[in-house]
N, C-alpha and C. Protein backbone atom coordinates (compact mmCIF):
# COMPACT_ATOMS: atom_id res chain seq x y z
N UNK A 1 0.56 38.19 43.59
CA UNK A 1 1.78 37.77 42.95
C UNK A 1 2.43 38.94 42.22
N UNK A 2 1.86 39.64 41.47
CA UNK A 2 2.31 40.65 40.67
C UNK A 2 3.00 41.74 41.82
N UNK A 3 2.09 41.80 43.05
CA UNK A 3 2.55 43.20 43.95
C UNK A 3 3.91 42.71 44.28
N UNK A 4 4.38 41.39 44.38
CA UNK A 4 5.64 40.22 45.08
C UNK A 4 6.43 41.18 44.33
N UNK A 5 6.13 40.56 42.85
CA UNK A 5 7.35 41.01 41.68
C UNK A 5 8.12 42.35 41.57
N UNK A 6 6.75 43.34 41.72
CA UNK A 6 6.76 44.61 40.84
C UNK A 6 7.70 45.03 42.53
N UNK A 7 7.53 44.99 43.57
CA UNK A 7 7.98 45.68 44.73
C UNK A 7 9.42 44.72 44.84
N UNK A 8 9.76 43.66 44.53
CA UNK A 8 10.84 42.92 44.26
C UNK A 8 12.47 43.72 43.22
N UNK A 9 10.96 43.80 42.44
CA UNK A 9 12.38 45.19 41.28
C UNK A 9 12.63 46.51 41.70
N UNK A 10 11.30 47.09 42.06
CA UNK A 10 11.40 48.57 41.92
C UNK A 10 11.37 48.90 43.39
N UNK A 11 10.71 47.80 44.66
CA UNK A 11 11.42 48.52 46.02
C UNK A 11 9.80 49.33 46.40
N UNK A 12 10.47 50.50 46.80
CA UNK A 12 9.73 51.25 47.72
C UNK A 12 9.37 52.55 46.74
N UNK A 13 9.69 52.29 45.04
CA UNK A 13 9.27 53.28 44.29
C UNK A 13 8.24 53.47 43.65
N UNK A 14 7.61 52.76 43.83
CA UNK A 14 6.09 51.90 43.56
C UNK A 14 5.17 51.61 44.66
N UNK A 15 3.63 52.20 44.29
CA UNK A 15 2.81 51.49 45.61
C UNK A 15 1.79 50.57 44.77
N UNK A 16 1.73 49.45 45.14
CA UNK A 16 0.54 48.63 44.41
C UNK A 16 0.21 48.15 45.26
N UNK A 17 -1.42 48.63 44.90
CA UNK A 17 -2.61 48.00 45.51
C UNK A 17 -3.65 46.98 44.90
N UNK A 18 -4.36 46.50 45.63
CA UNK A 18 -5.50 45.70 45.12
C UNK A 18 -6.91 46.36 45.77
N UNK A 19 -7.81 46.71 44.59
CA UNK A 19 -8.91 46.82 45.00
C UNK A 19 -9.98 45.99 44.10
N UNK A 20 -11.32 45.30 44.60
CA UNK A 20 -11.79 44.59 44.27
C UNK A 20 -12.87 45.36 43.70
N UNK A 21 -13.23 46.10 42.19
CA UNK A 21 -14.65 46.47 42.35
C UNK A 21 -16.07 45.72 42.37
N UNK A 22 -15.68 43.97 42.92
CA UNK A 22 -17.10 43.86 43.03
C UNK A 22 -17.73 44.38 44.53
N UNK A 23 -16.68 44.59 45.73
CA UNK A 23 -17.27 45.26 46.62
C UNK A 23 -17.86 46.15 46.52
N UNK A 24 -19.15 46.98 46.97
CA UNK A 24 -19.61 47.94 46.69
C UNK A 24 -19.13 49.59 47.83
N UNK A 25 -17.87 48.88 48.74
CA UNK A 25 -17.78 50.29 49.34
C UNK A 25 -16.19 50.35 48.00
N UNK A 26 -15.80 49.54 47.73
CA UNK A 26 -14.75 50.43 46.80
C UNK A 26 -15.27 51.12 45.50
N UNK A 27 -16.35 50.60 45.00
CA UNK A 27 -17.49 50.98 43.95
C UNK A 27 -17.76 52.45 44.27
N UNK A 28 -17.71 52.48 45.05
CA UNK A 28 -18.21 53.92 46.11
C UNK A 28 -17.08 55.07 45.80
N UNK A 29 -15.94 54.16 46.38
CA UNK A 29 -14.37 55.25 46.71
C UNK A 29 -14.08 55.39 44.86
N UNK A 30 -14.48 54.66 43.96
CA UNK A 30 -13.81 54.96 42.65
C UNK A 30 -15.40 54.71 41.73
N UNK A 31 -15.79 55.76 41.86
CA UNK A 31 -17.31 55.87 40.83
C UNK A 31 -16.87 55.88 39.31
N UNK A 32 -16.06 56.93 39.39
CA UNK A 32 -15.91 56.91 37.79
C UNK A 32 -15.25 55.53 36.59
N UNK A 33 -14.29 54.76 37.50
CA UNK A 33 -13.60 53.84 37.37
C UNK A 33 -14.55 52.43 37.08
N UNK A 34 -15.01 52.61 38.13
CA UNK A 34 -16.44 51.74 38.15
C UNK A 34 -17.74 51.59 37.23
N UNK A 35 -17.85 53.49 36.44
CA UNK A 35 -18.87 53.42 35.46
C UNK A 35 -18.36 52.95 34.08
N UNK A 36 -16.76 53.44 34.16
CA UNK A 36 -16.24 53.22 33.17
C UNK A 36 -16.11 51.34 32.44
N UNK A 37 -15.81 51.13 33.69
CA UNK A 37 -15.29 49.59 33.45
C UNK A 37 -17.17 49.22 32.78
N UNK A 38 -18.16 49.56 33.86
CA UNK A 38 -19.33 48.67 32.52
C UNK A 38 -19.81 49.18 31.97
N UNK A 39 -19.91 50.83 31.33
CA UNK A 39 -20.26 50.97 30.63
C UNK A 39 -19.51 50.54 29.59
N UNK A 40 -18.41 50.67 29.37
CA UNK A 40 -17.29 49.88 28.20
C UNK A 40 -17.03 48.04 28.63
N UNK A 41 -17.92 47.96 29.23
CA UNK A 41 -17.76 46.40 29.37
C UNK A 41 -16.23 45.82 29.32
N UNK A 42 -15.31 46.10 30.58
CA UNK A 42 -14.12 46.18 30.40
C UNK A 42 -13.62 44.67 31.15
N UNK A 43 -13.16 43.76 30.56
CA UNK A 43 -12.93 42.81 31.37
C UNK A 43 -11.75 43.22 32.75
N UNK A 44 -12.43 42.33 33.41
CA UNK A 44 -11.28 42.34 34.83
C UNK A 44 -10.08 41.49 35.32
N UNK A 45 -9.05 42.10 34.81
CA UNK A 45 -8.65 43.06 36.15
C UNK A 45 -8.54 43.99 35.61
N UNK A 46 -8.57 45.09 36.31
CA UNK A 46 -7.85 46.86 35.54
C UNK A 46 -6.66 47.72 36.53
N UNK A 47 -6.11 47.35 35.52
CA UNK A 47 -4.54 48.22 35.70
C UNK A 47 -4.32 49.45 36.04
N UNK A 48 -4.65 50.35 36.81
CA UNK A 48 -4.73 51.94 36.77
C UNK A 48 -3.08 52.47 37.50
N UNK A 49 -2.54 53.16 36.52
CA UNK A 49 -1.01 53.87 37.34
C UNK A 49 -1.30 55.27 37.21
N UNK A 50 -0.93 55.71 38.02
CA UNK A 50 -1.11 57.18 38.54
C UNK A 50 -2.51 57.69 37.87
N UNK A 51 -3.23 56.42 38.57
CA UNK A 51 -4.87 57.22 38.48
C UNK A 51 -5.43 57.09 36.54
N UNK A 52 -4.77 56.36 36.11
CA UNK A 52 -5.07 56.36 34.43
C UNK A 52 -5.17 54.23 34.20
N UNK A 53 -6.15 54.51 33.82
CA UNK A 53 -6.51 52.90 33.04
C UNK A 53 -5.48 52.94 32.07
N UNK A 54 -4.93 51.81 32.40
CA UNK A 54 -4.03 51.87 31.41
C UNK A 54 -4.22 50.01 30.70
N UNK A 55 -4.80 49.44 31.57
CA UNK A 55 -4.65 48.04 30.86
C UNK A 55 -6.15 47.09 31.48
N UNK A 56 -7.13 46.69 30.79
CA UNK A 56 -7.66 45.94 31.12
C UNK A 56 -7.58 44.15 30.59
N UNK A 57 -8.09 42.96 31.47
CA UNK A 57 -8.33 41.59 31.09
C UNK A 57 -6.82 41.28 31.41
N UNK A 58 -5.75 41.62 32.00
CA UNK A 58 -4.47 41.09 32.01
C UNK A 58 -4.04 41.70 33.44
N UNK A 59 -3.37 40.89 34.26
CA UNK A 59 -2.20 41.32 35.48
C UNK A 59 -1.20 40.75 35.49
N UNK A 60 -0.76 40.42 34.17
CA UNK A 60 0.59 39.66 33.83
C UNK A 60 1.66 39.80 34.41
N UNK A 61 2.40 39.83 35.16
CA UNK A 61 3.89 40.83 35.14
C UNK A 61 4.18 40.84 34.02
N UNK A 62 4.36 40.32 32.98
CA UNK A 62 5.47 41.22 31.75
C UNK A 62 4.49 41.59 30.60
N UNK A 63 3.49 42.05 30.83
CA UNK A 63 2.33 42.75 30.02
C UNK A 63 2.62 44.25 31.25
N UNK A 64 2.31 44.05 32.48
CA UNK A 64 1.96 44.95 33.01
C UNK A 64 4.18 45.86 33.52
N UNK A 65 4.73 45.10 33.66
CA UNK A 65 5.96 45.46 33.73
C UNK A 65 6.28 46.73 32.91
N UNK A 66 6.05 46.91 31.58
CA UNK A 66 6.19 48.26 30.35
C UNK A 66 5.77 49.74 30.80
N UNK A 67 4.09 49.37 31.18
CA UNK A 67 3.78 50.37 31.34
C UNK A 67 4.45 50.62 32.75
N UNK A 68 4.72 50.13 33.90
CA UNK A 68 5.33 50.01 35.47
C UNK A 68 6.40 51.46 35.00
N UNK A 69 7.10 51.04 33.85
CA UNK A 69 8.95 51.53 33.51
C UNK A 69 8.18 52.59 33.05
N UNK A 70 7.00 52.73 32.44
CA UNK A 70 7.08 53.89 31.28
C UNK A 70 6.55 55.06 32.24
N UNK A 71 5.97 54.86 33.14
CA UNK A 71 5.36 55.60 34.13
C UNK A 71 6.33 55.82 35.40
N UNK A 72 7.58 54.87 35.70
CA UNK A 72 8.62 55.28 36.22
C UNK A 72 9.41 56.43 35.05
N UNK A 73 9.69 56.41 34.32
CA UNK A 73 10.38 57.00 33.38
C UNK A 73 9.78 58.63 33.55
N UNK A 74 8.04 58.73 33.20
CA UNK A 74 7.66 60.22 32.78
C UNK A 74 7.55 60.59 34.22
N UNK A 75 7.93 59.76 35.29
CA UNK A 75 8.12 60.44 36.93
C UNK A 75 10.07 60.82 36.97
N UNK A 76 10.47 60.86 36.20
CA UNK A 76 11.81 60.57 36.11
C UNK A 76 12.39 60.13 37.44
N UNK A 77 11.77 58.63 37.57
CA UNK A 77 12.79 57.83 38.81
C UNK A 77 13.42 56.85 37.91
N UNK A 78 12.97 56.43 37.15
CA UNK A 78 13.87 55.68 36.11
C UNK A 78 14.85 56.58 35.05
N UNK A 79 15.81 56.05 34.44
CA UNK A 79 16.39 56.76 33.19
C UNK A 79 15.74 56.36 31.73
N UNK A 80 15.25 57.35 30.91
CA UNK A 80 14.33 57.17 30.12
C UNK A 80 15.40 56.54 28.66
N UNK A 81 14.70 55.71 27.90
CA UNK A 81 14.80 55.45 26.33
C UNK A 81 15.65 56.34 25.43
């Protein structure tokens, strides 16, 4: 639902994916992501934009929408604040 939204506004300027880390071959492709989330006991889901955790326990659209703009913005495809 969220990928519907976020590619609904922003198009083809955005890539969102879903990866599941209870599989263990994506466990594999993202180790660090993976140690991180239990060693910090991070609830799921986790938000990562351009490779940075940026939000865990939420895939809200308008929790996750802010950071979407703020990370369009420091790519300057958006016009910034």
């Amino acid at each position: 639902m969220l990928e519907f939204y976020v590619r609904l506004r922003y198009g083809q300027s955005v890539q969102v994916e879903y990866r599941d880390l209870a599989d263990p071959q994506v466990q594999a492709g993202l180790p660090d992501l993976f140690a991180r989330a239990e060693a910090e006991r991070l609830p799921y889901p986790l938000i990562v934009i351009d490779d940075q955790l940026t939000m865990a326990g939420s895939a809200e659209y308008y929790d996750v929408l802010p950071l979407v703009e703020q990370a369009l913005v420091n790519q300057g495809s958006l016009g910034g604040a």
